[in-house]
Protein backbone atom coordinates (compact mmCIF):
# COMPACT_ATOMS: atom_id res chain seq x y z
CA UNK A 1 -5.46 17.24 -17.74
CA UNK A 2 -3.01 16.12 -20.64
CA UNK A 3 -3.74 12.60 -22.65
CA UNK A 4 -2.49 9.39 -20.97
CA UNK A 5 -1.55 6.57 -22.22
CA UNK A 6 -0.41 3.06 -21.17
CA UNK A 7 0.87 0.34 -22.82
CA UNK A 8 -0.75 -3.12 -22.27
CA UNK A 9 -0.47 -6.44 -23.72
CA UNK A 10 -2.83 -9.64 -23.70
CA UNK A 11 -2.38 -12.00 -20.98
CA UNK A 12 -2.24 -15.56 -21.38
CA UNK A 13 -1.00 -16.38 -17.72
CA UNK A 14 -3.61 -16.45 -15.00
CA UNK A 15 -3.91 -17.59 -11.39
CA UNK A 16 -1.26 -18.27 -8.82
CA UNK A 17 1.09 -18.00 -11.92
CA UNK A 18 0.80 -14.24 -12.19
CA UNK A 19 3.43 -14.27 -9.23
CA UNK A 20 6.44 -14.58 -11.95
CA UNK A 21 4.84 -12.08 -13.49
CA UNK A 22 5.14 -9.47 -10.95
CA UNK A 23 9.01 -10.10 -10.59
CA UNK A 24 9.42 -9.64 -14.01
CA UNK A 25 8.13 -6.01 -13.24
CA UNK A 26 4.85 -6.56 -14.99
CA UNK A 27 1.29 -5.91 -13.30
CA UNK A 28 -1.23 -8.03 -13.47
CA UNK A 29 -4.59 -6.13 -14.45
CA UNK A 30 -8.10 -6.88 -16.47
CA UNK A 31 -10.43 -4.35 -18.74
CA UNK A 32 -13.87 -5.06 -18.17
CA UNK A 33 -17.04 -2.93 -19.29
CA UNK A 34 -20.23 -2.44 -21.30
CA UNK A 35 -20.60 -4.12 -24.43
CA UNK A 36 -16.55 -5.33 -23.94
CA UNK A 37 -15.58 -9.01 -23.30
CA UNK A 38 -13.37 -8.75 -20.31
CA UNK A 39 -10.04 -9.02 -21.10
CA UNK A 40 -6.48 -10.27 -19.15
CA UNK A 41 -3.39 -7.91 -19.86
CA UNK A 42 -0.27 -6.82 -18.43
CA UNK A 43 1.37 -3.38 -17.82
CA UNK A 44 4.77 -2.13 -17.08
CA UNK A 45 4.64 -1.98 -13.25
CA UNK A 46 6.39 1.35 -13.26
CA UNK A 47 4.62 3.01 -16.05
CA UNK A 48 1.18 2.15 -14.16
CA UNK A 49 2.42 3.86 -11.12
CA UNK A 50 3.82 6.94 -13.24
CA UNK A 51 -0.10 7.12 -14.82
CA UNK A 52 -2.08 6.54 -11.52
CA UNK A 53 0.32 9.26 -9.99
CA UNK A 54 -2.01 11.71 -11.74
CA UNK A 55 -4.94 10.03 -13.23
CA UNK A 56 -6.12 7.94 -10.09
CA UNK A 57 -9.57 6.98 -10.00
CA UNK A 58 -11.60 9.95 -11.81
CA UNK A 59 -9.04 10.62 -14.49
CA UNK A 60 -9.24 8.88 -18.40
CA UNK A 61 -6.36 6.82 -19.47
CA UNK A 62 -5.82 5.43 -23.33
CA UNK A 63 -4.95 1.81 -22.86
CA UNK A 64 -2.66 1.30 -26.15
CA UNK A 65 -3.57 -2.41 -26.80
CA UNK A 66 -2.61 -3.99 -30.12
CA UNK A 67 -2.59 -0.68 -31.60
CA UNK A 68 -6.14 0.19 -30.63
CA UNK A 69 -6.58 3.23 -28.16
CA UNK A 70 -8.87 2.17 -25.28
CA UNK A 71 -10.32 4.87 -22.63
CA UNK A 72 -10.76 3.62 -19.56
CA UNK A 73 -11.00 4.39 -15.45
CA UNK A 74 -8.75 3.05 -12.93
CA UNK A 75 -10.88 0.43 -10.69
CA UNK A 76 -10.01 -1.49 -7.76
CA UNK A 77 -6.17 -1.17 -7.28
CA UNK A 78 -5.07 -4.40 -5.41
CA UNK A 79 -1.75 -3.65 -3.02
CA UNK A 80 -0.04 -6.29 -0.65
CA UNK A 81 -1.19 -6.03 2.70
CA UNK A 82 2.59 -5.29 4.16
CA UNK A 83 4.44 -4.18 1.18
CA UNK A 84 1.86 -1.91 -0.16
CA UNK A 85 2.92 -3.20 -3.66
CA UNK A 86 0.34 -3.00 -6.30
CA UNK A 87 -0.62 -6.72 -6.95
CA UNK A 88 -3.76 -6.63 -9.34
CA UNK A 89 -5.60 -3.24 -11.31
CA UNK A 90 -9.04 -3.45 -13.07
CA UNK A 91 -9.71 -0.70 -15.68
CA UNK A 92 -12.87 0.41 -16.96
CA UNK A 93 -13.99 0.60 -20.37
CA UNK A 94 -15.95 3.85 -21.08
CA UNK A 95 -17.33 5.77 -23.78
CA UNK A 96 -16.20 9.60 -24.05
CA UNK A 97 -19.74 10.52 -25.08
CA UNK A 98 -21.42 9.21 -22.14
CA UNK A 99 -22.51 10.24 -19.06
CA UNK A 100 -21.18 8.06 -16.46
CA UNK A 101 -21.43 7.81 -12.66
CA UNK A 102 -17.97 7.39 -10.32
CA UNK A 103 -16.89 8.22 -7.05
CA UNK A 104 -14.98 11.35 -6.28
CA UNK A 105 -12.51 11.83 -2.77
CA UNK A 106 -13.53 14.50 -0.56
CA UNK A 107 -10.76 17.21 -0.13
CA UNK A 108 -11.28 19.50 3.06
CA UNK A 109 -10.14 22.61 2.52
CA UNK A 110 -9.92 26.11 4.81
CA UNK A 111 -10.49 26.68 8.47
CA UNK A 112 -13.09 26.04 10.74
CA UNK A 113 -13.56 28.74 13.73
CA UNK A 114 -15.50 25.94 15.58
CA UNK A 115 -12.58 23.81 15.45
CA UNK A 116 -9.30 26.06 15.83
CA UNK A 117 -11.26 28.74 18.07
CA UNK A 118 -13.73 26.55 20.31
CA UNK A 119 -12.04 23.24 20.50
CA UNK A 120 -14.26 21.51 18.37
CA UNK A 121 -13.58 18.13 16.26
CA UNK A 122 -13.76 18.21 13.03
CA UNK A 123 -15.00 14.80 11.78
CA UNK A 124 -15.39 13.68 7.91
CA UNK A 125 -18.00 11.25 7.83
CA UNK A 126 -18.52 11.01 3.69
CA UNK A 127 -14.41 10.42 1.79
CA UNK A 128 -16.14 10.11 -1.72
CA UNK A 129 -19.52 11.14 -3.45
CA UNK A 130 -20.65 9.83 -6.37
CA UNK A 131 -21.16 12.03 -9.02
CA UNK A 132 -22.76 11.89 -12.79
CA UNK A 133 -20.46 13.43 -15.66
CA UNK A 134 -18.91 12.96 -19.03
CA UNK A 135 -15.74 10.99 -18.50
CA UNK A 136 -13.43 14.02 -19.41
CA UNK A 137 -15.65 16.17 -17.11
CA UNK A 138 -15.40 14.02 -13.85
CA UNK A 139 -13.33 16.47 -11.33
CA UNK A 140 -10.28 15.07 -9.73
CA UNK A 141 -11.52 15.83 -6.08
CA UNK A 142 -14.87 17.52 -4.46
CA UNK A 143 -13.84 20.80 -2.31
CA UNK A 144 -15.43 21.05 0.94
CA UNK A 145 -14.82 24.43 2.84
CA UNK A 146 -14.87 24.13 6.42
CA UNK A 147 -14.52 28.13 7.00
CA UNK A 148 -18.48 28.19 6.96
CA UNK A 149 -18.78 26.20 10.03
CA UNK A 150 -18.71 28.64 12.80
CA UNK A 151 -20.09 26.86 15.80
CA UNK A 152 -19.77 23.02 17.45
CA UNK A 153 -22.60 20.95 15.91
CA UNK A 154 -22.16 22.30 12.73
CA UNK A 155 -22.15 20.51 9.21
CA UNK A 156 -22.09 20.26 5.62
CA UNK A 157 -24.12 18.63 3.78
CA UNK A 158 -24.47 17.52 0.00
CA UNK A 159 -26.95 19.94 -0.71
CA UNK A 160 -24.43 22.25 0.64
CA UNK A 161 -22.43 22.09 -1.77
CA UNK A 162 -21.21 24.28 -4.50
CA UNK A 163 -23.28 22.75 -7.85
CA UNK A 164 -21.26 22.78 -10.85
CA UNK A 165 -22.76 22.61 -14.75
CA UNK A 166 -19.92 19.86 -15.51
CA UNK A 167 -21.21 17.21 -13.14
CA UNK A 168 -23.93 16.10 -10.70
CA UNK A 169 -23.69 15.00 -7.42
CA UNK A 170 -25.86 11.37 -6.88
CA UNK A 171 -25.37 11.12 -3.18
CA UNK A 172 -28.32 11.28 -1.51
CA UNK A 173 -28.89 15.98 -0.15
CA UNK A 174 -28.98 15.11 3.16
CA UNK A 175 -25.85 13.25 3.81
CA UNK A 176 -23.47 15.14 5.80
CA UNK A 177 -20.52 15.22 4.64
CA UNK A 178 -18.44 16.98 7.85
CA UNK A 179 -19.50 18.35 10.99
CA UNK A 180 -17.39 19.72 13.99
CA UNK A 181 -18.60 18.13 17.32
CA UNK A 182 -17.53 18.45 21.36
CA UNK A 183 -14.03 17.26 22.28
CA UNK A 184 -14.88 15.08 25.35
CA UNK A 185 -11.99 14.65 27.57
CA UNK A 186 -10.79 10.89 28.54
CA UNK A 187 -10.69 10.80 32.65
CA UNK A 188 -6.91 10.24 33.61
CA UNK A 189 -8.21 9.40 37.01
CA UNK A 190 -8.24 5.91 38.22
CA UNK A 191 -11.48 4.76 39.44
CA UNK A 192 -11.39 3.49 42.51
CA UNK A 193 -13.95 1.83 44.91
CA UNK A 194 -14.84 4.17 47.91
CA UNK A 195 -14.99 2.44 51.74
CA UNK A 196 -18.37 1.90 52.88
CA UNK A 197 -19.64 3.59 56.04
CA UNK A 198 -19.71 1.54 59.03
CA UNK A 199 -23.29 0.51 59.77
CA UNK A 200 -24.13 0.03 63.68
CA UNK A 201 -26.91 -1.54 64.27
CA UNK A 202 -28.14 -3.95 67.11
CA UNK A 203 -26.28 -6.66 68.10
CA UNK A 204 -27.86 -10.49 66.95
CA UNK A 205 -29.54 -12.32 69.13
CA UNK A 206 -27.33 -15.18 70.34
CA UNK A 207 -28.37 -18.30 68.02
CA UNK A 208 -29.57 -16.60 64.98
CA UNK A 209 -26.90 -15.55 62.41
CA UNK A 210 -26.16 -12.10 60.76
CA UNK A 211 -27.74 -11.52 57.12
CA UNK A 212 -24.85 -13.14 54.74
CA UNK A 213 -23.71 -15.76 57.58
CA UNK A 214 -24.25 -18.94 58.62
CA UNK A 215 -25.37 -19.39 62.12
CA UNK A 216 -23.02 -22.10 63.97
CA UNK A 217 -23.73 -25.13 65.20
CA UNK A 218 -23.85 -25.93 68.57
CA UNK A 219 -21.56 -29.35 67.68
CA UNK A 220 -19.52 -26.74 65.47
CA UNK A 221 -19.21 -23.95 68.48
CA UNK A 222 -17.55 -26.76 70.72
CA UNK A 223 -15.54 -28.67 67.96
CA UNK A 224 -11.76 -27.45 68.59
CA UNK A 225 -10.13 -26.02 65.56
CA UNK A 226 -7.15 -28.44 64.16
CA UNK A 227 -4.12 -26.01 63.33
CA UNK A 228 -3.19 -27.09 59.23
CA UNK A 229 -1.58 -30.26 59.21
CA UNK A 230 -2.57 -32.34 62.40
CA UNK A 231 -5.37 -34.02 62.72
CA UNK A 232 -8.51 -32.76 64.98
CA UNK A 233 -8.44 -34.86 68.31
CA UNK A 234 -11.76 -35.72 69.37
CA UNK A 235 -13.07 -33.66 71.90
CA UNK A 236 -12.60 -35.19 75.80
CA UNK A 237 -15.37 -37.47 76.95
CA UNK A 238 -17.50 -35.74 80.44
CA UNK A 239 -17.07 -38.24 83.00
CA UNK A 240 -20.01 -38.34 85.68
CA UNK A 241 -18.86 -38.60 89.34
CA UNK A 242 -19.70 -42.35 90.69
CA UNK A 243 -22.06 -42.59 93.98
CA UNK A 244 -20.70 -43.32 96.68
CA UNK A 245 -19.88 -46.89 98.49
CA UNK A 246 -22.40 -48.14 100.57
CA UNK A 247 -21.44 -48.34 104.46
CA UNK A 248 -19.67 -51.23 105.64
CA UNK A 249 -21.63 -54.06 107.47
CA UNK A 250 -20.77 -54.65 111.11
């Protein structure tokens, strides 16, 4: 990879205020590191996004600062939720003779016979691993050849892997990385509820009520039903016939 560079300047301006900053075309960013005191700067918002075009996260950039040449990584790139604009950048102060652990993206690469010949899924379940290199040695992505996986259920994990002498992977061996499972179909049919059977059985016993109901009252059997809107009339008084008159005295 060839030598970048980016030109920064001290910051004074911090907070909310950083806003007129950014539409002045100037990024907001902050170098922080071992044995460095943190320090507020400002970049050219289009020579940023020229660099992190091709360094992103694994590659070394010179930060030209007062005319002193700082190496550093690019660290937690800030973008607008809606815009996607790059608000805020931290960079990382390193030392080009030590060993230092990052993370690296996954890059899936070839074919999988599980997947285009059986219908399997292919599913990524690691997008970085961290691995331990010299800052110029730190590979821009980690390779992972799916052509080895032949059947559904199979994986790759770490320990999989082809090693390298320029760096060391840190993740734990037994993390898988990706495996190919079933494709399980979504049902398209509606579920719907299916009738119940009719069940005969013997007819209740006048007076006692059915399992779920209510047995009715005697008072409630004879009580006439009021249609909605009148009021129930009272049901008609039973008149007993009167003896009859006693005979006539001659």
């Amino acid at each position: 990879m060839k030598k970048l560079t980016l030109k920064v300047n001290t910051r004074d301006v911090l907070g909310k205020k950083v806003k007129k900053l950014r539409r002045e075309g100037l990024l907001p960013a902050n170098i922080y590191g071992t044995d460095f005191k943190s320090t507020s700067v400002t970049a050219n918002l289009k020579d940023f996004s020229h660099v992190y075009k091709t360094a992103r996260e694994t590659g070394v950039v010179r930060l030209d600062l007062d005319k002193k040449e700082i190496p550093v990584l690019i660290k937690s790139v800030q973008r607008h939720p809606v815009s996607d604009l790059i608000l805020h950048v931290d960079f990382r102060k390193i030392d080009l003779t030590q060993k230092i652990q990052t993370e690296v993206p996954v890059a899936v690469v070839g074919a999988s016979e599980a997947v285009a010949v059986k219908g399997g899924v292919l599913l990524v379940q690691s997008n970085t691993l961290t691995v331990e290199a010299l800052p110029s040695d730190i590979p821009p992505k980690i390779e992972v050849d799916i052509s080895v996986i032949k059947e559904i259920g199979g994986e790759i994990k770490v320990q999989d892997l082809k090693k390298s002498d320029k760096y060391e992977f840190k993740t734990v061996p037994d993390k898988v990385v990706v495996s190919v499972v079933a494709h399980k179909e979504e049902s398209v049919t509606p579920d719907t509820v299916s009738a119940q059977p009719e069940v005969i059985t013997e007819a209740p016993v006048e007076g006692e009520a059915v399992e779920g109901e209510a047995a009715p009252t005697e008072e409630a059997a004879e009580k006439p039903t009021a249609k909605p809107g009148e009021v129930p009339k009272a049901p008609p008084s039973e008149k007993k016939a009167s003896p009859p008159p006693p005979p006539a005295k001659k």
